[in-house]
Protein backbone atom coordinates (compact mmCIF):
# COMPACT_ATOMS: atom_id res chain seq x y z
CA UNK A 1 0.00 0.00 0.00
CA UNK A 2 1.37 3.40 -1.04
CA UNK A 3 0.83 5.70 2.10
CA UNK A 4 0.85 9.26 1.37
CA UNK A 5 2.10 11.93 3.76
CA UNK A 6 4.07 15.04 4.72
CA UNK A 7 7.27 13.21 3.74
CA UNK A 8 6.09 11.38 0.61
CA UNK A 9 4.38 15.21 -0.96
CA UNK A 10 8.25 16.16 -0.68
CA UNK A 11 9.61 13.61 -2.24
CA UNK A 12 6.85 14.03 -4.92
CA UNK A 13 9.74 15.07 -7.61
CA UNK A 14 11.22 12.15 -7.27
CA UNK A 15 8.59 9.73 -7.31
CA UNK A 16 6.16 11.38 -9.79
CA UNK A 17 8.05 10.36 -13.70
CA UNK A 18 7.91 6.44 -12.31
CA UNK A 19 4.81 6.28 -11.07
CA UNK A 20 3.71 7.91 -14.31
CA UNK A 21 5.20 5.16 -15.61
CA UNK A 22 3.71 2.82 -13.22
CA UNK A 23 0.45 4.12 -14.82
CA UNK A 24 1.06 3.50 -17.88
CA UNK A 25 2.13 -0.19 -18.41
CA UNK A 26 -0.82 -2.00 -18.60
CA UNK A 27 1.76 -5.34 -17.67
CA UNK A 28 1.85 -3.79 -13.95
CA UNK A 29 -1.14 -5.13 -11.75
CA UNK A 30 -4.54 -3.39 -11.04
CA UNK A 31 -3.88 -3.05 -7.84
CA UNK A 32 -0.53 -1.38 -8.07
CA UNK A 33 -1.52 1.42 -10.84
CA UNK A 34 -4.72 2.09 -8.51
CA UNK A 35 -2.28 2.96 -5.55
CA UNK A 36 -0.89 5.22 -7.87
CA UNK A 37 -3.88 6.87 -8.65
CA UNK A 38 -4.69 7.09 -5.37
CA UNK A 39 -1.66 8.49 -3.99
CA UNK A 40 -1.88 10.90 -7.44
CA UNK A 41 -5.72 11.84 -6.16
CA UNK A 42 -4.20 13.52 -2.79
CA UNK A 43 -0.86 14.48 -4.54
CA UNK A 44 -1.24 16.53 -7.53
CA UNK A 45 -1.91 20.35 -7.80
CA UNK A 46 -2.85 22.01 -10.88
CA UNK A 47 0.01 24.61 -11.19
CA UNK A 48 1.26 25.81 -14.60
CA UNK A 49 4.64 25.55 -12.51
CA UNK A 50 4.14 22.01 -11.77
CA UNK A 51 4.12 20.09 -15.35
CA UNK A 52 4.38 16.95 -14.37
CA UNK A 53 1.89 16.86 -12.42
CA UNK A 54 -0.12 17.77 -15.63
CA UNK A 55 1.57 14.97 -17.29
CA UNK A 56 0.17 12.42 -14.82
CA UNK A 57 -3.40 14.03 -15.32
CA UNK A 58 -3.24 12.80 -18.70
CA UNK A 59 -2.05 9.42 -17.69
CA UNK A 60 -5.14 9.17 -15.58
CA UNK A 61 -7.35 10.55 -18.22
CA UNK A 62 -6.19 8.01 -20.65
CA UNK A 63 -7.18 5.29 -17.93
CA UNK A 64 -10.33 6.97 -17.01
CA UNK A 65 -11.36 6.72 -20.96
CA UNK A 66 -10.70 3.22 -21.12
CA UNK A 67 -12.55 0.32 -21.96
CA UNK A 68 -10.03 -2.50 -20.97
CA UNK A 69 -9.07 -1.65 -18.08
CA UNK A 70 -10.85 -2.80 -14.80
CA UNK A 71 -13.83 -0.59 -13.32
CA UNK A 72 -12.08 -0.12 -10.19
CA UNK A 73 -8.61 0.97 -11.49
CA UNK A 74 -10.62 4.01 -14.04
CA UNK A 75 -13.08 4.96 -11.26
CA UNK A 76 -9.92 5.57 -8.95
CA UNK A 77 -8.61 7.69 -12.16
CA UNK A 78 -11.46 9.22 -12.14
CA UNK A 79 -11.30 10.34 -8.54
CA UNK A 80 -8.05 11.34 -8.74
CA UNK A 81 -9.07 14.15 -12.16
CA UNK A 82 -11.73 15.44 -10.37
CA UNK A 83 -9.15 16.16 -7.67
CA UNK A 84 -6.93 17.47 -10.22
CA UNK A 85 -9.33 19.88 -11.35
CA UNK A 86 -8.41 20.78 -14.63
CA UNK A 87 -10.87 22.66 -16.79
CA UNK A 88 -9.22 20.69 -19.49
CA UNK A 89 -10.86 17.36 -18.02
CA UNK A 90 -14.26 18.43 -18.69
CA UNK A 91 -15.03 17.10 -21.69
CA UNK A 92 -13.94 13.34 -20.72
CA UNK A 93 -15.53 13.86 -17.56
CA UNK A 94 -18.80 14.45 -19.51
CA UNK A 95 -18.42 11.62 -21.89
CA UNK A 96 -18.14 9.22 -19.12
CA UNK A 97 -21.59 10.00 -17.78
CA UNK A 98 -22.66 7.97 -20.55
CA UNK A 99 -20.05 4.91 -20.11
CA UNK A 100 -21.89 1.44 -19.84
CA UNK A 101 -20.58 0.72 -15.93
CA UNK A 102 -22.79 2.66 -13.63
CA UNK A 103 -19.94 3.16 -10.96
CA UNK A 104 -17.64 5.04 -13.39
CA UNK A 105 -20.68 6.99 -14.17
CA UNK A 106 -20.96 7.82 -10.44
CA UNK A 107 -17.35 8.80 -9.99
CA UNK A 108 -17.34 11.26 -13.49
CA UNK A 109 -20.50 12.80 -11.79
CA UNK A 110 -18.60 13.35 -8.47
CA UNK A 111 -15.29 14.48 -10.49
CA UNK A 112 -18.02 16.87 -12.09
CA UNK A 113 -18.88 17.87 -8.41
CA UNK A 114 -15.31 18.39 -7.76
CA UNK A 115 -14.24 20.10 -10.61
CA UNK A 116 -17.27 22.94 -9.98
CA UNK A 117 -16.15 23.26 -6.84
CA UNK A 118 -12.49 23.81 -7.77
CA UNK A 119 -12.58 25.89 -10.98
CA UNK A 120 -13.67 28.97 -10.81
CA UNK A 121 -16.39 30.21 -13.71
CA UNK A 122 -16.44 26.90 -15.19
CA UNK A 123 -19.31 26.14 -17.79
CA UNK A 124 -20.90 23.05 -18.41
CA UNK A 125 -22.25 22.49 -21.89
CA UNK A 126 -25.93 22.27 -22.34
CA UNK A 127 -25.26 19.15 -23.45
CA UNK A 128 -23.89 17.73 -20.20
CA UNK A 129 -26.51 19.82 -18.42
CA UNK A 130 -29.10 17.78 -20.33
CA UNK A 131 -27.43 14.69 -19.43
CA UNK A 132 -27.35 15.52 -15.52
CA UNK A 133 -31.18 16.12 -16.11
CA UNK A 134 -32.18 13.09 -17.50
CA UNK A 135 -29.92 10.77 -15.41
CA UNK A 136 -31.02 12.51 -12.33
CA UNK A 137 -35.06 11.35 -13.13
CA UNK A 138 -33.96 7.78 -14.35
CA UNK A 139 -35.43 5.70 -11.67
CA UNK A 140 -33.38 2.54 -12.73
CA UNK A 141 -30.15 4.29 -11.92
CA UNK A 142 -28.78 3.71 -8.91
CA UNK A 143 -28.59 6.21 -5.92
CA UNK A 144 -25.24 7.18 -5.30
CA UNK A 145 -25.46 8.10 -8.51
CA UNK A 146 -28.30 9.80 -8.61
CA UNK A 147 -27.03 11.90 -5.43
CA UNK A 148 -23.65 12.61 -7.29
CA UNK A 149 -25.60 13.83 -10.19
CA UNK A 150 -27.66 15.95 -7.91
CA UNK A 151 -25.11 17.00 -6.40
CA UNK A 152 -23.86 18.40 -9.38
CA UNK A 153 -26.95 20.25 -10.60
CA UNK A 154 -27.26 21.98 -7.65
CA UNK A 155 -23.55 23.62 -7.47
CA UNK A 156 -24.74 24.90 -11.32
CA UNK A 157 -27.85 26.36 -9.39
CA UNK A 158 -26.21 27.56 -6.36
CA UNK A 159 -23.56 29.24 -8.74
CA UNK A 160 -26.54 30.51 -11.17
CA UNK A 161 -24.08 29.31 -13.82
CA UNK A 162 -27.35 29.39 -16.63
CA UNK A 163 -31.02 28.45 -16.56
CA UNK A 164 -31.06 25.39 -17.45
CA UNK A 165 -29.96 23.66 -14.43
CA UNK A 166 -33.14 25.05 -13.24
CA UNK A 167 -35.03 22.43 -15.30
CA UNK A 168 -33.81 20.11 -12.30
CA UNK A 169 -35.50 21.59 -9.99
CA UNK A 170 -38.42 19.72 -9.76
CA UNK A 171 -37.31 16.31 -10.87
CA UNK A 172 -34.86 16.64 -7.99
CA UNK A 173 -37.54 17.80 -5.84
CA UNK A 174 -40.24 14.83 -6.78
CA UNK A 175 -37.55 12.34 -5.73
CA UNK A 176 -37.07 14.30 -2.37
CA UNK A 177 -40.64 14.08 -1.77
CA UNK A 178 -40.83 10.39 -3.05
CA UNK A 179 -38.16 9.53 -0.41
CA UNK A 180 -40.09 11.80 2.33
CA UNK A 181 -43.25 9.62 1.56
């Protein structure tokens, strides 16, 4: 288990290139390059100063997009972009609201959540919007993900960042009062 701390966010120079690396070859086990992504999740800052740590963004973009490696390894990716919070990662955050496993689904939507919260004056697409809507009223998806996507619709509302979040309102609002009930 990689262990992350005072010590280890020093040495980060040193250890970033090879666990890049580490990321990278698919030959290394799951549960090595998912360390790494987790030790990348409470390691990297998004400083123009700071390019590799923009370099192993990428890496975990790549592994967030893909469709052979395991669920577990891209949703820890996808934890770890979110975290990142690059305004760059929008767009393959958005695309994976529509991947086929629901819990990488539920981590883009959280990334979403965390990537709001991060980036200043940050503008989903009406697109995405329109996906957040309709995933957030599919009663066959599963909770956590429908609270991730909520939680997303309401930071657009909270930061009146457009109308159209508004259009949540009261699908968000019938499941409240569904769960009330």
């Amino acid at each position: 288990r990689i262990q992350v701390n005072n010590a280890n966010l020093m040495l980060k120079e040193k250890y970033i290139q090879p666990f890049i690396g580490v990321l990278k070859d698919t030959r290394d086990h799951g549960l090595v390059r998912r360390a790494v992504a987790d030790c990348f999740e409470q390691t990297l800052v998004n400083d123009v100063k700071n390019h590799p740590d923009a370099q192993a963004n990428d890496a975990l973009l790549e592994i967030a997009k893909s469709k052979t490696d395991s669920e577990a390894l891209r949703c820890a990716a996808i934890k770890a972009v979110g975290s990142y919070a690059a305004p760059a990662s929008l767009d393959a955050l958005v695309q994976l609201l529509s991947d086929p496993q629901a819990m990488v689904r539920e981590q883009a939507a959280g990334a979403l959540y965390d990537l709001l919260n991060r980036v200043a004056d940050l503008v989903l697409p009406v697109p995405a919007v329109n996906k957040l809507i309709e995933m957030v009223g599919d009663k066959k998806m599963a909770a956590d993900l429908r609270v991730n996507v909520m939680k997303v619709l309401a930071q657009l509302i909270r930061e009146a960042k457009g109308t159209q979040p508004r259009q949540a309102l009261p699908v968000i609002m019938a499941l409240v009062t569904r769960a009330e009930d």
